[in-house]
Protein backbone atom coordinates (compact mmCIF):
# COMPACT_ATOMS: atom_id res chain seq x y z
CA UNK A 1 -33.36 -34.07 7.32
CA UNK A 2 -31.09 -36.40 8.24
CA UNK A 3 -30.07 -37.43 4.40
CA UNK A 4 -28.85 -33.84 3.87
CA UNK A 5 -27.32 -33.85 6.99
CA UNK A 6 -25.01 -36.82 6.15
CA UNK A 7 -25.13 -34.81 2.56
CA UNK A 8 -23.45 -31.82 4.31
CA UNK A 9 -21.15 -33.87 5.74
CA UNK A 10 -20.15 -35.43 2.79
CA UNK A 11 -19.06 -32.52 0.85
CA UNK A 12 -17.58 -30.98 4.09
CA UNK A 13 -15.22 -33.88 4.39
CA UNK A 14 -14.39 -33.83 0.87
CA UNK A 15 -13.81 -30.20 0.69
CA UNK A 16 -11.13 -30.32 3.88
CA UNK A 17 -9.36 -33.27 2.26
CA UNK A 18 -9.11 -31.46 -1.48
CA UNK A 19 -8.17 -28.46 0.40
CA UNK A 20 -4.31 -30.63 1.76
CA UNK A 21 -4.54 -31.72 -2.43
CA UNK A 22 -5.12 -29.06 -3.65
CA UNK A 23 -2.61 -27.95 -6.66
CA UNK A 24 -2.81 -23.94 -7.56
CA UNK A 25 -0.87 -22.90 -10.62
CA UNK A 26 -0.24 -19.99 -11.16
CA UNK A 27 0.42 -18.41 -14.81
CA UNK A 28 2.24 -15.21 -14.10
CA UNK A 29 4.49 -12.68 -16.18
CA UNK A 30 7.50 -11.36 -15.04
CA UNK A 31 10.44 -9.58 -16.64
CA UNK A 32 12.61 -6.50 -15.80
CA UNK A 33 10.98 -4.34 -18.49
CA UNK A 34 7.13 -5.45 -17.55
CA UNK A 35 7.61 -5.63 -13.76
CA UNK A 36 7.13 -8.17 -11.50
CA UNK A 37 3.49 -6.53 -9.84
CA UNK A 38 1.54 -9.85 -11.46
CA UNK A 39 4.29 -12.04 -10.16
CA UNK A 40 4.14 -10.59 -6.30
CA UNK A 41 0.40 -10.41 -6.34
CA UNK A 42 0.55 -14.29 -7.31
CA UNK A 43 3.14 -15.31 -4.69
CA UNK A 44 0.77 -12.96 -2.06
CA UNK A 45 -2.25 -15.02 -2.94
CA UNK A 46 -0.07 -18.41 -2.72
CA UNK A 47 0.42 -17.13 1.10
CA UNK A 48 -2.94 -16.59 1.48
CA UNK A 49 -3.41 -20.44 1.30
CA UNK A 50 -0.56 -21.56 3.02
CA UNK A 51 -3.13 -22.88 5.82
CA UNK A 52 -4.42 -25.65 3.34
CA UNK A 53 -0.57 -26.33 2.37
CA UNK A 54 -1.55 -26.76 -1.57
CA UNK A 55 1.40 -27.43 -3.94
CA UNK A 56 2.17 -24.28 -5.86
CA UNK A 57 3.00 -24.12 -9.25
CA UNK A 58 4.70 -20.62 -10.55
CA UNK A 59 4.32 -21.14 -14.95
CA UNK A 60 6.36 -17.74 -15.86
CA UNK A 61 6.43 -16.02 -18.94
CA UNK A 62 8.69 -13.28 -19.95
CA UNK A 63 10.65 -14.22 -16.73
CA UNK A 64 14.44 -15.32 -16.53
CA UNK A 65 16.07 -17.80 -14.13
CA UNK A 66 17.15 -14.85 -11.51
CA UNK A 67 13.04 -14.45 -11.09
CA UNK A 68 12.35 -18.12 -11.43
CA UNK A 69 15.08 -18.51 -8.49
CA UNK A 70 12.99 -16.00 -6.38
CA UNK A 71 9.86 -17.81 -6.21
CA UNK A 72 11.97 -20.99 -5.84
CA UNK A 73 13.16 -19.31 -2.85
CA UNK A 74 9.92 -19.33 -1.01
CA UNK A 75 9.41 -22.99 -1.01
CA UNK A 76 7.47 -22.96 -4.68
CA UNK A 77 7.76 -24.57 -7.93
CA UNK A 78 8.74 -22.44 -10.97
CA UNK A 79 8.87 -23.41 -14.87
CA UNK A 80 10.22 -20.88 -17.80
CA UNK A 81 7.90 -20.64 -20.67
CA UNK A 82 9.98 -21.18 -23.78
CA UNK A 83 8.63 -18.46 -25.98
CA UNK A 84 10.04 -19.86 -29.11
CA UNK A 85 8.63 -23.28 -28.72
CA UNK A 86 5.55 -23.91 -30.97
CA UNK A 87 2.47 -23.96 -27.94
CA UNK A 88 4.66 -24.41 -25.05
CA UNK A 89 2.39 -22.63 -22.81
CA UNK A 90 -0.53 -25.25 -23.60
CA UNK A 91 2.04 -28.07 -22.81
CA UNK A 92 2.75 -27.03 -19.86
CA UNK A 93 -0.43 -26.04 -18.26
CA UNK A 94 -2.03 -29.02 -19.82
CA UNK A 95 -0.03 -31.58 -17.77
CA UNK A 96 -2.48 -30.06 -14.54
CA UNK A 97 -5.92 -29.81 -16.85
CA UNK A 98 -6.69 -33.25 -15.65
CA UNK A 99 -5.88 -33.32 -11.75
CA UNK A 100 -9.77 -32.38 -10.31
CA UNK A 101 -7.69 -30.91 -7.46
CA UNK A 102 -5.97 -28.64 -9.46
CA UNK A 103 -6.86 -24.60 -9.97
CA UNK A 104 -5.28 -22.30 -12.50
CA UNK A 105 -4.87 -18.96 -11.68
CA UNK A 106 -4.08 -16.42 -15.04
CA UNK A 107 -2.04 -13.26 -13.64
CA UNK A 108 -0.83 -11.74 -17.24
CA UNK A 109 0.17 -8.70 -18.80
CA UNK A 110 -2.75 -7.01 -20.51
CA UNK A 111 -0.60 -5.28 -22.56
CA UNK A 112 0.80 -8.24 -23.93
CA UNK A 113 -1.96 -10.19 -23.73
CA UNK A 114 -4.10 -8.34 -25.60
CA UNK A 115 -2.07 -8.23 -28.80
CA UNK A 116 -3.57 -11.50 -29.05
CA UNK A 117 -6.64 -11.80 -26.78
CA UNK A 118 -8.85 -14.82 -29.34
CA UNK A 119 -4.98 -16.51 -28.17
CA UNK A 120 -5.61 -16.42 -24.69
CA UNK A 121 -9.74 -17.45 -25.25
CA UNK A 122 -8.34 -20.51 -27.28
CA UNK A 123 -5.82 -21.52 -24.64
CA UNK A 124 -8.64 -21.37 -21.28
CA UNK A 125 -11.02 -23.47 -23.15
CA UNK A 126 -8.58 -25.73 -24.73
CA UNK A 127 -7.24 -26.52 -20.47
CA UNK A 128 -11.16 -26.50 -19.28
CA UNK A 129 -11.94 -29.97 -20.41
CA UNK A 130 -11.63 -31.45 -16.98
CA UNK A 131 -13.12 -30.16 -13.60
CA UNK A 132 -10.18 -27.98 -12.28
CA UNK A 133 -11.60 -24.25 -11.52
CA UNK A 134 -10.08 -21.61 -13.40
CA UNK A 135 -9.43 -17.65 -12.34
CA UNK A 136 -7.82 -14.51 -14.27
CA UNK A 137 -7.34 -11.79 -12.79
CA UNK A 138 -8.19 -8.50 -15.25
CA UNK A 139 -7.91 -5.39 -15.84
CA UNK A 140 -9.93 -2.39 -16.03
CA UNK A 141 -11.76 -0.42 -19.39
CA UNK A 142 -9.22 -1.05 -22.28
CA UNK A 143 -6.53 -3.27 -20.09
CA UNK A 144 -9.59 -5.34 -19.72
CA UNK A 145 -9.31 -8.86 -21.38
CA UNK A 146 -12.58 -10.23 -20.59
CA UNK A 147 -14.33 -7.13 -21.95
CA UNK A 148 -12.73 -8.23 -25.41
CA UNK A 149 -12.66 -11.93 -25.23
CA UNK A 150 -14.87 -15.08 -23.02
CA UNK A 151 -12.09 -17.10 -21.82
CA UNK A 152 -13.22 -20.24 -20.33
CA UNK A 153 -12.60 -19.43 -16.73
CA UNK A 154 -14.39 -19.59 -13.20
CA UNK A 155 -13.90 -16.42 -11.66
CA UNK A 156 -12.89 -13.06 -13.32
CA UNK A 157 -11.34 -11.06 -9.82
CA UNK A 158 -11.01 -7.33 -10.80
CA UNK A 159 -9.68 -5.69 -7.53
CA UNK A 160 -10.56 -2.09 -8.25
CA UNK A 161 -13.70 0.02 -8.10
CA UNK A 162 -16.90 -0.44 -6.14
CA UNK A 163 -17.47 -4.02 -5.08
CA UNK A 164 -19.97 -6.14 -6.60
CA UNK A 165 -20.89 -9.91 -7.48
CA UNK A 166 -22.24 -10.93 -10.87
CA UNK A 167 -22.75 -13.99 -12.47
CA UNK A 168 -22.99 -14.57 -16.21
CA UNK A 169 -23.69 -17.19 -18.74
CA UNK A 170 -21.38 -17.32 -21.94
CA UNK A 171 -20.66 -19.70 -24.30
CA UNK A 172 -18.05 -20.86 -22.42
CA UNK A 173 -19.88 -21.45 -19.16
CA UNK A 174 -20.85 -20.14 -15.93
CA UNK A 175 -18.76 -17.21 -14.78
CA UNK A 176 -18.65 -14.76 -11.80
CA UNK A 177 -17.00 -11.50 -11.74
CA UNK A 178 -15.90 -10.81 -8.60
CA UNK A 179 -15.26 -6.69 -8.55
CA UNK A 180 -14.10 -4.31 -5.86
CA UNK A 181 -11.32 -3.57 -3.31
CA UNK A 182 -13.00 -6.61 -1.03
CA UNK A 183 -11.52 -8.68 -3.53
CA UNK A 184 -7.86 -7.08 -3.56
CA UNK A 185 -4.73 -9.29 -2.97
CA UNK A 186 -2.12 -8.82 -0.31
CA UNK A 187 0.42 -10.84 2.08
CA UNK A 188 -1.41 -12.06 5.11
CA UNK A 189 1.14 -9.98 7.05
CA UNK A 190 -1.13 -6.92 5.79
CA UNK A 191 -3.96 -8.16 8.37
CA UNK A 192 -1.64 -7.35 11.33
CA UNK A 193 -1.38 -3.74 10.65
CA UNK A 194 -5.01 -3.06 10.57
CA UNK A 195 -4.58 -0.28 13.86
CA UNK A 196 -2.36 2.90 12.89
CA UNK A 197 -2.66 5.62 14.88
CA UNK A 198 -3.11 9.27 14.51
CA UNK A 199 -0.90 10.92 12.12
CA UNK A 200 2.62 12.60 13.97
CA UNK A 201 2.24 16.83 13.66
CA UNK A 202 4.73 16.21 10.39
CA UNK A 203 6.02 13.36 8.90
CA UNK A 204 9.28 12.29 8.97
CA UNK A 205 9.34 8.28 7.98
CA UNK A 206 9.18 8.20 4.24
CA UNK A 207 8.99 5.40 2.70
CA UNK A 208 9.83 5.16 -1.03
CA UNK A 209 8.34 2.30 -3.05
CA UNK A 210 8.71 2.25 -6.94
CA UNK A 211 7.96 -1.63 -7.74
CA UNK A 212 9.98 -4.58 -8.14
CA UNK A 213 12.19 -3.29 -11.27
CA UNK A 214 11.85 0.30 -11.50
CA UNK A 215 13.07 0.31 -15.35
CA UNK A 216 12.74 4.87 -15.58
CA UNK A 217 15.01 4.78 -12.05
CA UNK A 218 12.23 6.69 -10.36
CA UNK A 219 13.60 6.12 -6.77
CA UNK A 220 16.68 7.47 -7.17
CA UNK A 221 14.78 10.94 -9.09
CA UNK A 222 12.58 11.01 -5.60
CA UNK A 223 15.47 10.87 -3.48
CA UNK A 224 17.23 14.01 -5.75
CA UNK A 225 14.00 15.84 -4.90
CA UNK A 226 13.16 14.81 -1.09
CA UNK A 227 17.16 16.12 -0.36
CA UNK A 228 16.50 19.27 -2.14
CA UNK A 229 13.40 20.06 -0.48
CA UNK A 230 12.86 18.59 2.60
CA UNK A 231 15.26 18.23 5.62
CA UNK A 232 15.42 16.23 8.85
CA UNK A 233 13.47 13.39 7.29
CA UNK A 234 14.84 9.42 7.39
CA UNK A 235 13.84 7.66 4.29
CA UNK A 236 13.50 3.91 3.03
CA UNK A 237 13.89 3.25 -0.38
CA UNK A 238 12.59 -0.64 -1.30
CA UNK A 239 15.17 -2.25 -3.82
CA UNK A 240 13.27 -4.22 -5.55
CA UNK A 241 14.26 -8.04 -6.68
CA UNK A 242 14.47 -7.11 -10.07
CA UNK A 243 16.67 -3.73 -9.77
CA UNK A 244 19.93 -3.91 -11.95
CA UNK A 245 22.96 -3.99 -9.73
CA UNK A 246 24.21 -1.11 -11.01
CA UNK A 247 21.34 1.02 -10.54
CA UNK A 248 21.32 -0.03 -7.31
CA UNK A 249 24.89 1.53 -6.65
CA UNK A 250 23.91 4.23 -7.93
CA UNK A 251 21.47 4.79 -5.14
CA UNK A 252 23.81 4.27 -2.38
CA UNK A 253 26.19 6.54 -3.73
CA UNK A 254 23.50 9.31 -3.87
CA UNK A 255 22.24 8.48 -0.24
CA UNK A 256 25.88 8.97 0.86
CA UNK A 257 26.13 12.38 -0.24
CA UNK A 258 22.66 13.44 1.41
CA UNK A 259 23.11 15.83 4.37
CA UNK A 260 19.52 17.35 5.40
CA UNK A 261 18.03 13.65 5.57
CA UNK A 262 19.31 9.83 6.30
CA UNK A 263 18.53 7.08 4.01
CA UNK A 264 18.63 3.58 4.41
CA UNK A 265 17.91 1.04 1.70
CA UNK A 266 15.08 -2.35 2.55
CA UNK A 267 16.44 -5.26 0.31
CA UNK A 268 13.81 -7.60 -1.51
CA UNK A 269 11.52 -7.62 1.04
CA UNK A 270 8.74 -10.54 0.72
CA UNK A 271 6.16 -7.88 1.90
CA UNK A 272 5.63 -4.31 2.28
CA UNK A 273 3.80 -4.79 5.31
CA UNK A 274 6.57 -3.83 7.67
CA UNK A 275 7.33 -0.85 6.07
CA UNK A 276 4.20 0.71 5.79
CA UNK A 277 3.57 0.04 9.40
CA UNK A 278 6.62 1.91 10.20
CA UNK A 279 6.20 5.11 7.79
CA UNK A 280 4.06 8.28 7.74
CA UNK A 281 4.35 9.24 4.38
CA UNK A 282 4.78 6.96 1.08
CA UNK A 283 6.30 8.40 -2.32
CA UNK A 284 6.39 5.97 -5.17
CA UNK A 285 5.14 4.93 -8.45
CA UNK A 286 1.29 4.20 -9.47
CA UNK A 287 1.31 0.19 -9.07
CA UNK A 288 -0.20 -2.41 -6.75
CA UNK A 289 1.05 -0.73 -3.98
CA UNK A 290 -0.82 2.08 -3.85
CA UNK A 291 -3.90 0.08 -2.86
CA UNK A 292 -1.10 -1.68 0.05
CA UNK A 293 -0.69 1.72 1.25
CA UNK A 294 -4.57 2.68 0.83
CA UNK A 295 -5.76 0.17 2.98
CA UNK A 296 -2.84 0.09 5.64
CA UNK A 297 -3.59 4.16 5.97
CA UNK A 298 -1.05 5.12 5.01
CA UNK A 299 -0.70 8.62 2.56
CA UNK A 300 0.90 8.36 -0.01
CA UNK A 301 2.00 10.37 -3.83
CA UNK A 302 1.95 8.59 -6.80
CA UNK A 303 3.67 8.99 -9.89
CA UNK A 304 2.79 7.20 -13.13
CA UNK A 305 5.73 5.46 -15.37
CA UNK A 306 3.20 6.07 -18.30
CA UNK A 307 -0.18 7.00 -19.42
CA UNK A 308 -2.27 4.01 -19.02
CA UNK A 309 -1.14 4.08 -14.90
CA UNK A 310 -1.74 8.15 -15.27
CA UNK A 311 -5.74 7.11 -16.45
CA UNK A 312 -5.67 4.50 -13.26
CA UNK A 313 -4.26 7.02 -10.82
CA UNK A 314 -6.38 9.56 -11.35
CA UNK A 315 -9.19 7.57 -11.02
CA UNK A 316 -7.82 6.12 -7.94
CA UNK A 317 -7.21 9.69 -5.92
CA UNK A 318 -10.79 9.71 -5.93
CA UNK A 319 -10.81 7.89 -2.62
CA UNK A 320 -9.10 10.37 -0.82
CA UNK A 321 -6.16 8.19 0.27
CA UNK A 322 -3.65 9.46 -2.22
CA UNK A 323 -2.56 12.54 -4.25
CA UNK A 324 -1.18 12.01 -7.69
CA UNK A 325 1.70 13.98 -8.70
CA UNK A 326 1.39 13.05 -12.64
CA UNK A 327 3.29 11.44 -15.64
CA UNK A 328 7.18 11.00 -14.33
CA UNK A 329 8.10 12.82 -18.03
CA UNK A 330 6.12 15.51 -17.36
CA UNK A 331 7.21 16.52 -13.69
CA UNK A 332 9.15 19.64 -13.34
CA UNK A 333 11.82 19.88 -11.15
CA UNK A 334 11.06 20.88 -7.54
CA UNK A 335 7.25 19.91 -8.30
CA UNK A 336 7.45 16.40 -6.16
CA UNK A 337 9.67 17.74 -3.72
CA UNK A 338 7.72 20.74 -3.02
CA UNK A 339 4.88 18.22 -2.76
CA UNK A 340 6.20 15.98 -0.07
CA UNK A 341 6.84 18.86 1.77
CA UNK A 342 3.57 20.41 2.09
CA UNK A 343 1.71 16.54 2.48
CA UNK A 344 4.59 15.85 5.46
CA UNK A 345 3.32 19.06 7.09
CA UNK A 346 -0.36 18.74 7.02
CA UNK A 347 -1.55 16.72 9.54
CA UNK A 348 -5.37 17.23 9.45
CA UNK A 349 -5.13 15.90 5.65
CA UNK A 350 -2.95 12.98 6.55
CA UNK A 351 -5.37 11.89 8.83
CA UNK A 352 -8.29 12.23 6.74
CA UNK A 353 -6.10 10.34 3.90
CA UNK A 354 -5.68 7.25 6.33
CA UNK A 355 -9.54 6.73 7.42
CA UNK A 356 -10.37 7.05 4.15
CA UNK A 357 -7.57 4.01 3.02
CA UNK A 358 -8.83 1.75 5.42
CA UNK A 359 -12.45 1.81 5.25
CA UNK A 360 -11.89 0.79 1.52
CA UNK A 361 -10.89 -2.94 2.37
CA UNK A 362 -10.34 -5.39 5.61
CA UNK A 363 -6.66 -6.99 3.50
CA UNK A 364 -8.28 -10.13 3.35
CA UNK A 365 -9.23 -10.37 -0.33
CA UNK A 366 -6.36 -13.61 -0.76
CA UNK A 367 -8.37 -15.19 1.31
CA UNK A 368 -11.63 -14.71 0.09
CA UNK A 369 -10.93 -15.74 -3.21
CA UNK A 370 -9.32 -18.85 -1.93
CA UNK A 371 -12.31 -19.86 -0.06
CA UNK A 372 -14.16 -19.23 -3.36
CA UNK A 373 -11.83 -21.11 -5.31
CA UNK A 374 -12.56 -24.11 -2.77
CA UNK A 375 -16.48 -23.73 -3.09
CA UNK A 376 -16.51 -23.91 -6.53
CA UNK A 377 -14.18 -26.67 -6.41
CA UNK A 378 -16.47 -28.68 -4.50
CA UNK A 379 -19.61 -27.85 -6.48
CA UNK A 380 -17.80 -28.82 -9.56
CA UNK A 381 -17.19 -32.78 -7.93
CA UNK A 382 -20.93 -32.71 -6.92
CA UNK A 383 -22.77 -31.56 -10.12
């Protein structure tokens, strides 16, 4: 009719405008000791909606100024939690709880987190007085928060498993979990390396990944067993921004004294997208990345830093895309070495690794949730 139709319009036009006001913040942890994988999924999804060109907000916790200066590099806004300060976090977020344009998105450390998960309920419906939409991002089993806890949010995105849609009623409101590898988060860049081609007869780009801090200095233990049992190989090892200098001279004196392979060393990048387009083979530990590599086709082993990664990895070689090598403690010496050398030489399973990563996801998960966060934005104004 034509009353909907000028309806339609309506909430069309408001929904591009909010889109150029729209305010995301972004409640992230950080540190050397935690990692920065909740951090770099955050500043992923942030590119994801550069299109709209929303102010983003980076509210840190654990983090110190070298990490606040890295997301201050990229053009964003970054404030310190003061840990000490009596409800500092509620201050802070508060000052957006009112702006209708604004959307909070909660990217935290289980771990942490769920020392005190009735905390974290407390603080989402304390900020959900106003109309902003709200998003965490969880966990799986026992890392899950929501499965312990009915925060007052929107959306509840957990990028892992079989994809599905549900939407619940609690106490706190409407909510929709949003489940699945269609809903996983990665740099736009991800979308342009969507075509790889047939595995080489052996592989000889490795590229070795181990996170943005690597705290047990797993990269430089790979490289000590790819140069004692693999040869004519060239290998990138990913410093990542929060690597201790000296660990990180430590690496470059170790690729100086290889002589069966070359090693070169990929600074900070903003995005492994690059990298995995160039490699055959990844070796690193069990984080985010593996589901970069998974959907980019790209093989890859895994090791886990502890247990809780060890219980996620295994479930995750289930797709085929990955072999898990085990704890880091518990590898003997020779074991991961021998293993990149048998994976670099078997083409037929290489193959069958990488079309079984990318029929798992398109890469466009940032995007999808954006959209949603916009949609619910809108039905929020009109109801």
């Amino acid at each position: 009719s034509p009353d909907q139709k000028i309806k339609n319009f309506r909430i069309f036009h408001n929904c591009s405008s909010r889109k150029e006001n729209m305010t995301l913040v972004f409640r992230a942890d950080a540190s050397h000791e935690l990692g920065m994988g909740h951090l770099i999924r955050c500043l992923h999804l942030a590119e994801c909606a550069a299109s709209h060109n929303p102010r983003n907000v980076f509210v840190l916790n654990f983090a110190n100024n070298e990490i606040a200066g890295l997301v201050r590099k990229q053009g964003y806004e970054a404030i310190l939690l003061q840990e000490r300060e009596p409800d500092h976090e509620f201050k802070v977020l508060s000052q957006f709880s009112q702006d209708e344009n604004a959307a909070f998105i909660f990217d935290v450390c289980h771990q942490k987190t769920l020392t005190d998960p009735m905390g974290f309920q407390s603080l989402t419906r304390r900020l959900a007085s106003g109309k902003q939409t709200s998003v965490l991002i969880d966990g799986l089993g026992q890392h899950s928060l929501s499965s312990k806890t009915q925060p007052a949010v929107d959306f509840v995105l957990i990028p892992y498993g079989e994809n599905s849609t549900d939407e619940i009623v609690t106490e706190s409101g409407r909510c929709t979990y949003l489940r699945g590898l269609r809903y996983f988060i990665c740099h736009p860049d991800f979308q342009k390396n969507r075509l790889r081609p047939s595995a080489p007869d052996a592989a000889r780009k490795i590229l070795v990944s181990c996170g943005g801090s690597d705290p047990k200095k797993i990269a430089y233990f790979i490289m000590e067993e790819v140069e004692e049992s693999c040869e004519g190989l060239e290998i990138r090892i990913v410093i990542g921004p929060a690597f201790e200098p000296t660990y990180i001279e430590d690496l470059k004196r170790l690729a100086n004294q290889f002589i069966k392979n070359s090693c070169s060393f990929i600074i900070s990048p903003t995005t492994l997208a690059t990298q995995i387009g160039w490699a055959d083979l990844a070796v690193g530990t069990s984080g985010l990345s593996k589901y970069e590599f998974a959907i980019s086709g790209l093989p890859a082993i895994l090791i886990s830093i502890d247990p809780a990664h060890a219980e996620i990895s295994d479930e995750f070689i289930r797709y085929g895309t990955a072999v898990h090598a085990g704890l880091y403690e518990d590898l003997p010496t020779r074991r991961l070495g021998e293993m990149v050398h048998s994976l670099a030489s078997d083409q037929t399973m290489r193959n069958s690794m990488s079309e079984k990563g990318m029929s798992l996801s398109h890469g466009d998960g940032g995007f999808i949730i954006i959209d949603k966060i916009w949609e619910r934005q809108i039905w929020k104004q009109n109801n």
